[in-house]
N, C-alpha and C. Protein backbone atom coordinates (compact mmCIF):
# COMPACT_ATOMS: atom_id res chain seq x y z
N UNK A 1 89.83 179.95 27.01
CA UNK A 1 89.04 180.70 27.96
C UNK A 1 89.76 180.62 29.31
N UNK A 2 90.00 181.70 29.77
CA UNK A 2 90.72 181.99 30.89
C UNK A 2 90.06 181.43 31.99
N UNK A 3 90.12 181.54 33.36
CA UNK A 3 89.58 181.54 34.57
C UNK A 3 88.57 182.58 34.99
N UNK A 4 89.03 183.52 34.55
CA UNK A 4 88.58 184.87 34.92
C UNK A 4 87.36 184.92 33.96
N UNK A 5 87.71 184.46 33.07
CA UNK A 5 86.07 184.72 31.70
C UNK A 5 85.13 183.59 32.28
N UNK A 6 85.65 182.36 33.10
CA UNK A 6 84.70 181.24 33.25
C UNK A 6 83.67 182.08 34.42
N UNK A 7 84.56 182.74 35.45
CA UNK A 7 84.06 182.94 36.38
C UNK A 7 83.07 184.21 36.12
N UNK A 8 83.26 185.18 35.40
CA UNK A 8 82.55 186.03 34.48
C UNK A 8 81.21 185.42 33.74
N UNK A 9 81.04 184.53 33.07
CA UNK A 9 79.92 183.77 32.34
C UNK A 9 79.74 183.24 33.88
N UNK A 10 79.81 182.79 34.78
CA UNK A 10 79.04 182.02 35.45
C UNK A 10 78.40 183.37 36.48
N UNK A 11 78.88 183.86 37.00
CA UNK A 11 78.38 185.23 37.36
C UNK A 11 77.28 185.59 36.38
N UNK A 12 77.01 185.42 35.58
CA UNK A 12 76.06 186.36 34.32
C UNK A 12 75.20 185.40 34.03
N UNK A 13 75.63 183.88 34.53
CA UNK A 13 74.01 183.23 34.36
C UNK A 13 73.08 183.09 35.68
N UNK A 14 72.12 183.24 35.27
CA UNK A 14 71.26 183.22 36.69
C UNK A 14 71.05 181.94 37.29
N UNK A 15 70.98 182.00 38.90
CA UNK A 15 71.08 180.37 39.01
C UNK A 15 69.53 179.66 38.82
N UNK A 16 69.83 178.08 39.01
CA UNK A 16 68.97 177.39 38.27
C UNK A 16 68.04 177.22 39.25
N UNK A 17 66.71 177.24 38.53
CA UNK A 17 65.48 177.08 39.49
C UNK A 17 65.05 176.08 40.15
N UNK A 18 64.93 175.79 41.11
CA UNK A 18 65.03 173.80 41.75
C UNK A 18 63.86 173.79 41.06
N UNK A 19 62.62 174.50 40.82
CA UNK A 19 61.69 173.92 40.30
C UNK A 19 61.60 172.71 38.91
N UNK A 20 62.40 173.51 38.06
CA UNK A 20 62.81 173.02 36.71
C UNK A 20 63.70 171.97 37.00
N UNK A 21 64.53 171.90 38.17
CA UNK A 21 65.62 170.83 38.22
C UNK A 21 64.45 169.61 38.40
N UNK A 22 63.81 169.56 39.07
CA UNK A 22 62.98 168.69 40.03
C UNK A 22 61.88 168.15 38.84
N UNK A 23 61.02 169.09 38.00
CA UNK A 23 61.10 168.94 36.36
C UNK A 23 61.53 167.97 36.03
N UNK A 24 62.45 168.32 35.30
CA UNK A 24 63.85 167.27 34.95
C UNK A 24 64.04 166.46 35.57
N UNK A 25 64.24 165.89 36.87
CA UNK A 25 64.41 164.58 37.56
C UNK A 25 62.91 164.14 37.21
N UNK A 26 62.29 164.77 37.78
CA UNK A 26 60.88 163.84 37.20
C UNK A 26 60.74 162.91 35.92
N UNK A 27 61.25 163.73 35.24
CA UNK A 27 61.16 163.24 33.74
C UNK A 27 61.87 162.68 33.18
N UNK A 28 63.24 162.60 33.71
CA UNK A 28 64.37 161.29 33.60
C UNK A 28 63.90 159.98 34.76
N UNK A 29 63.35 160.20 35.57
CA UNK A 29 62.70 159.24 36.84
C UNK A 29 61.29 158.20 36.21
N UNK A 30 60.25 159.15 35.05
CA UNK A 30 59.60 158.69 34.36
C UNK A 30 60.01 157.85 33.23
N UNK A 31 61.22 158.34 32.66
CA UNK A 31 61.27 157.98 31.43
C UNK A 31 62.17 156.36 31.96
N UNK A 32 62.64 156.47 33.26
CA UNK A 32 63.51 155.07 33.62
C UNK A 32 62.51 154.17 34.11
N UNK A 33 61.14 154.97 34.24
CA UNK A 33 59.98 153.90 35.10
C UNK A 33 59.50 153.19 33.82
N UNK A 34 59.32 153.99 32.94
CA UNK A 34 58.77 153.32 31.48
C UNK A 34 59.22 152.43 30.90
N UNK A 35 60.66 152.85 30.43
CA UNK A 35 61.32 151.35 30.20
C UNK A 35 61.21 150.73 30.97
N UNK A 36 61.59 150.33 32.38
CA UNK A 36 61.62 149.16 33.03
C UNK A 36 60.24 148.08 32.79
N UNK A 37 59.29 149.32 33.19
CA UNK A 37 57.86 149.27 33.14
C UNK A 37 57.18 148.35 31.63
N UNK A 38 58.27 148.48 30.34
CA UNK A 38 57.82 148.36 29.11
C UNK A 38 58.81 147.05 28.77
N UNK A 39 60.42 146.84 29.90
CA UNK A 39 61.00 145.74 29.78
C UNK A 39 60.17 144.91 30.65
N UNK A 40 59.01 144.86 31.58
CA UNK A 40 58.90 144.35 32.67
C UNK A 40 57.72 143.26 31.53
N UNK A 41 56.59 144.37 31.18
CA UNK A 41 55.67 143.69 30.17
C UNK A 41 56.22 143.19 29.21
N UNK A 42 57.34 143.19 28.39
CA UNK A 42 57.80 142.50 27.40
C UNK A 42 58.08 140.96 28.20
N UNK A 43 58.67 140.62 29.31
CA UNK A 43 59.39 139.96 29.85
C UNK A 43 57.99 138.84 30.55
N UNK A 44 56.78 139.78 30.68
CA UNK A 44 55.72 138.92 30.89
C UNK A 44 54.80 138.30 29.99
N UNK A 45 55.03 138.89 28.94
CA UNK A 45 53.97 138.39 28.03
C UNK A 45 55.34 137.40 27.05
N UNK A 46 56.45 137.56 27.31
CA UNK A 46 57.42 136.23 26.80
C UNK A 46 57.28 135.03 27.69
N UNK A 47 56.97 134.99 28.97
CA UNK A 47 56.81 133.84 29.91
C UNK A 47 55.52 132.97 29.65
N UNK A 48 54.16 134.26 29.23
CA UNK A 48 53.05 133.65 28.79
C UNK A 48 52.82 133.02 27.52
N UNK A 49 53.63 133.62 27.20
CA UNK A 49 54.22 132.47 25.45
C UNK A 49 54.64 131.68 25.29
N UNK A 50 55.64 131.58 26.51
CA UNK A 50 56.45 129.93 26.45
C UNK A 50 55.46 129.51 27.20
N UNK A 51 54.88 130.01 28.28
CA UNK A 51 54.22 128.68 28.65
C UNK A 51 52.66 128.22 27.94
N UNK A 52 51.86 128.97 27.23
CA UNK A 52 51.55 128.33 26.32
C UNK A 52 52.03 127.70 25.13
N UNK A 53 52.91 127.70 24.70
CA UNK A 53 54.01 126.88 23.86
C UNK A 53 54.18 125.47 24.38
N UNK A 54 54.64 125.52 25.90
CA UNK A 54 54.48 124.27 26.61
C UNK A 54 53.76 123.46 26.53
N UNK A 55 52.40 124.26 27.16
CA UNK A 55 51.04 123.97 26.77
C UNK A 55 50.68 122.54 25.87
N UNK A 56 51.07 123.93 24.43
CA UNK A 56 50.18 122.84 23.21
C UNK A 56 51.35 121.77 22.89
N UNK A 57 52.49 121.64 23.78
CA UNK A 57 53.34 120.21 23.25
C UNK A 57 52.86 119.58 24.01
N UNK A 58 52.77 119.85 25.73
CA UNK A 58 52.30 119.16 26.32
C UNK A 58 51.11 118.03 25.77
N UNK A 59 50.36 119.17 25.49
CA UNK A 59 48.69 118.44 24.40
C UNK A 59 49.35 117.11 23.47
N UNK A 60 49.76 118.27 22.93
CA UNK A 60 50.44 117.07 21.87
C UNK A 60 51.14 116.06 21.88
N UNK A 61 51.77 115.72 22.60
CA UNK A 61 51.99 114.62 23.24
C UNK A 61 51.25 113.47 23.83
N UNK A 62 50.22 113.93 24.74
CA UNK A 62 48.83 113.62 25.31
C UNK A 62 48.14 112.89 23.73
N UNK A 63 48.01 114.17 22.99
CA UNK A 63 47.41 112.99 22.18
C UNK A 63 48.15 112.01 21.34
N UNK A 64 49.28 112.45 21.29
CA UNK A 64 50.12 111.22 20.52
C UNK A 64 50.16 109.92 21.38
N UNK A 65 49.92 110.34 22.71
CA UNK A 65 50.16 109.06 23.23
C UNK A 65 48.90 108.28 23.13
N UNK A 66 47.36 109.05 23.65
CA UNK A 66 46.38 108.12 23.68
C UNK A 66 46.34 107.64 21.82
N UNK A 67 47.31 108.56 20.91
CA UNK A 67 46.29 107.97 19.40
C UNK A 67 47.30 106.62 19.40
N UNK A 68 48.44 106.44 19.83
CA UNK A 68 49.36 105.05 19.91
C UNK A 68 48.66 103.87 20.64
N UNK A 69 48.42 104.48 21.81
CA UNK A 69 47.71 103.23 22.75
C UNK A 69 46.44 103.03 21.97
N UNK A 70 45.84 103.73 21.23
CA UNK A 70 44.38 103.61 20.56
C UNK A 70 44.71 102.49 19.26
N UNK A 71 45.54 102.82 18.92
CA UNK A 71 46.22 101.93 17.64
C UNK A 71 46.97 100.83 17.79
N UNK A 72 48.17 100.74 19.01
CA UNK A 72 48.18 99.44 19.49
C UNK A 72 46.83 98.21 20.20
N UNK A 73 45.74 99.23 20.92
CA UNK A 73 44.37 98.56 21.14
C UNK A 73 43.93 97.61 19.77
N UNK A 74 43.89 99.11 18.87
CA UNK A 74 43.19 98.22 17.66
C UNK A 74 43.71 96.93 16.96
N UNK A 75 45.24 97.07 16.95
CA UNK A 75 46.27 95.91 16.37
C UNK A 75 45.98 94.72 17.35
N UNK A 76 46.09 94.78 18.50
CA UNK A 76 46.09 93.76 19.75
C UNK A 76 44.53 93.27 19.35
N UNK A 77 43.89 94.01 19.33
CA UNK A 77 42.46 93.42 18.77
C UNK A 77 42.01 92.45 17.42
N UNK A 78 42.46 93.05 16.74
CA UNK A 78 43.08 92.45 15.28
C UNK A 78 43.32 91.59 15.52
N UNK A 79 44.46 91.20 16.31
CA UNK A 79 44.97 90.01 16.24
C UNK A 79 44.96 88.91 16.71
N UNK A 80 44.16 89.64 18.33
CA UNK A 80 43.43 88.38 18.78
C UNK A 80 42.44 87.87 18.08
N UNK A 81 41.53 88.75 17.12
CA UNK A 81 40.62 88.26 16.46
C UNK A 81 40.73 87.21 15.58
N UNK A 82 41.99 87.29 14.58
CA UNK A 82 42.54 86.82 13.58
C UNK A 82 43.06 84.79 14.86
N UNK A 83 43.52 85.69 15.79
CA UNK A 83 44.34 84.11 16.50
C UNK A 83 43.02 83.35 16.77
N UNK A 84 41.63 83.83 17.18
CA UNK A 84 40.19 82.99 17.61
C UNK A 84 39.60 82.64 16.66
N UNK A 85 40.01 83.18 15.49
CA UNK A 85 39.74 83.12 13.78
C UNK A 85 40.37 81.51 13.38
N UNK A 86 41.51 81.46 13.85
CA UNK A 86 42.29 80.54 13.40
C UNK A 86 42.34 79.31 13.96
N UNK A 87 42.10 79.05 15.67
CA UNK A 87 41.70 78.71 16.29
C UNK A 87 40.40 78.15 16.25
N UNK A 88 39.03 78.65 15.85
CA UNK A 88 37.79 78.16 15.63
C UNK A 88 37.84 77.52 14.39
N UNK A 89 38.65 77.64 13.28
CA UNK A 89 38.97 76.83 12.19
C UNK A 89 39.80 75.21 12.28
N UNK A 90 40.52 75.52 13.54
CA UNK A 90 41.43 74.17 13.61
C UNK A 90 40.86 73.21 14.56
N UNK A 91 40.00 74.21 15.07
CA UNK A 91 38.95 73.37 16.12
C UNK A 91 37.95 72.33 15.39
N UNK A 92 37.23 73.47 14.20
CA UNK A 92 36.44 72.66 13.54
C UNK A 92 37.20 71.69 12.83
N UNK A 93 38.06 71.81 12.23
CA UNK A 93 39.11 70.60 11.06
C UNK A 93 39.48 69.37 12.06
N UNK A 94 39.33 69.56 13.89
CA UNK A 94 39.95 68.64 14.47
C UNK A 94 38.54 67.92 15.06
N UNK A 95 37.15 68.42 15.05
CA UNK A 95 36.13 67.71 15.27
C UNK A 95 35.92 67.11 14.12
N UNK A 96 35.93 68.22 12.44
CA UNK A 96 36.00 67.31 11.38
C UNK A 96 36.70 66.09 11.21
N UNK A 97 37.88 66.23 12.09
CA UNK A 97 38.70 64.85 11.55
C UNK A 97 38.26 63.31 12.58
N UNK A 98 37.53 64.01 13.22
CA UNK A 98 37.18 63.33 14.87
C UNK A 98 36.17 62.71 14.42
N UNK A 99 35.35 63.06 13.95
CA UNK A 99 33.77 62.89 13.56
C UNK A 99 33.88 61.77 12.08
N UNK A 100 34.77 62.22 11.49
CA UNK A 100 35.57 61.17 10.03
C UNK A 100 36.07 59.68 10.57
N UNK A 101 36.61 59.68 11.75
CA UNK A 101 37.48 58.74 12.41
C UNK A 101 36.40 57.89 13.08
N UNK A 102 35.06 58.82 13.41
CA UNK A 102 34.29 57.92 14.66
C UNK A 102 33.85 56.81 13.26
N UNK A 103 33.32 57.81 12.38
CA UNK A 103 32.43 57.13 11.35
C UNK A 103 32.98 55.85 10.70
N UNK A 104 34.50 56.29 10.45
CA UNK A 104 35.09 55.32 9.50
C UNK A 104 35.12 54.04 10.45
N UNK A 105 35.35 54.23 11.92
CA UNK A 105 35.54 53.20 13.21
C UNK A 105 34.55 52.18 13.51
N UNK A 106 32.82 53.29 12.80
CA UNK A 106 31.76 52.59 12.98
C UNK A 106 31.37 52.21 12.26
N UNK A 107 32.05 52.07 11.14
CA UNK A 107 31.63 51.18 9.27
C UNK A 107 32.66 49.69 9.66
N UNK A 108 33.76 49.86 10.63
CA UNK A 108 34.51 48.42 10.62
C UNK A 108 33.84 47.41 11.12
């Protein structure tokens, strides 16, 4: 296509209506507001996910810790029980042996 035929076809099209241009920007101007608009909500409701995600470790943690301290309580308890257990037994075996000793002391 020559020069002369370009300039021929462009002569023979009518020029373009700003209305329709303005159209068209609109609607490429919309369609760039949307995505952003549709990356913007994707990008917020991913932040509200992790941070409830956070959330329930956070929790979870929380309770792992009070169910440990709840279970070391109970063991520490246990065991003092078991040591006053053992203790009120050697107590009695040492008045038993006390009380054996007065007697046998007061038969000499």
């Amino acid at each position: 296509m020559s020069t002369q035929d370009t300039q021929e076809v462009a002569a023979q099209t009518p020029p373009e209506d700003p209305t329709s241009s303005n159209k068209r920007r609109l609607a490429q101007l919309h369609a760039q507001f949307s995505q952003a608009n549709e990356k913007s909500e994707n990008e917020y409701f991913r932040l509200v996910q992790t941070k409830q995600q956070k959330q329930l470790e956070a929790d979870r943690g929380w309770y792992e810790l009070k169910r440990r301290v709840a279970e070391k309580h109970a063991k520490d308890e246990q065991q003092l029980a078991e040591s006053m257990h053992k203790r009120k037994e050697q107590v009695l075996l040492d008045v038993s042996d006390a009380d054996r000793r007065f007697q046998d002391f007061m038969r000499k």
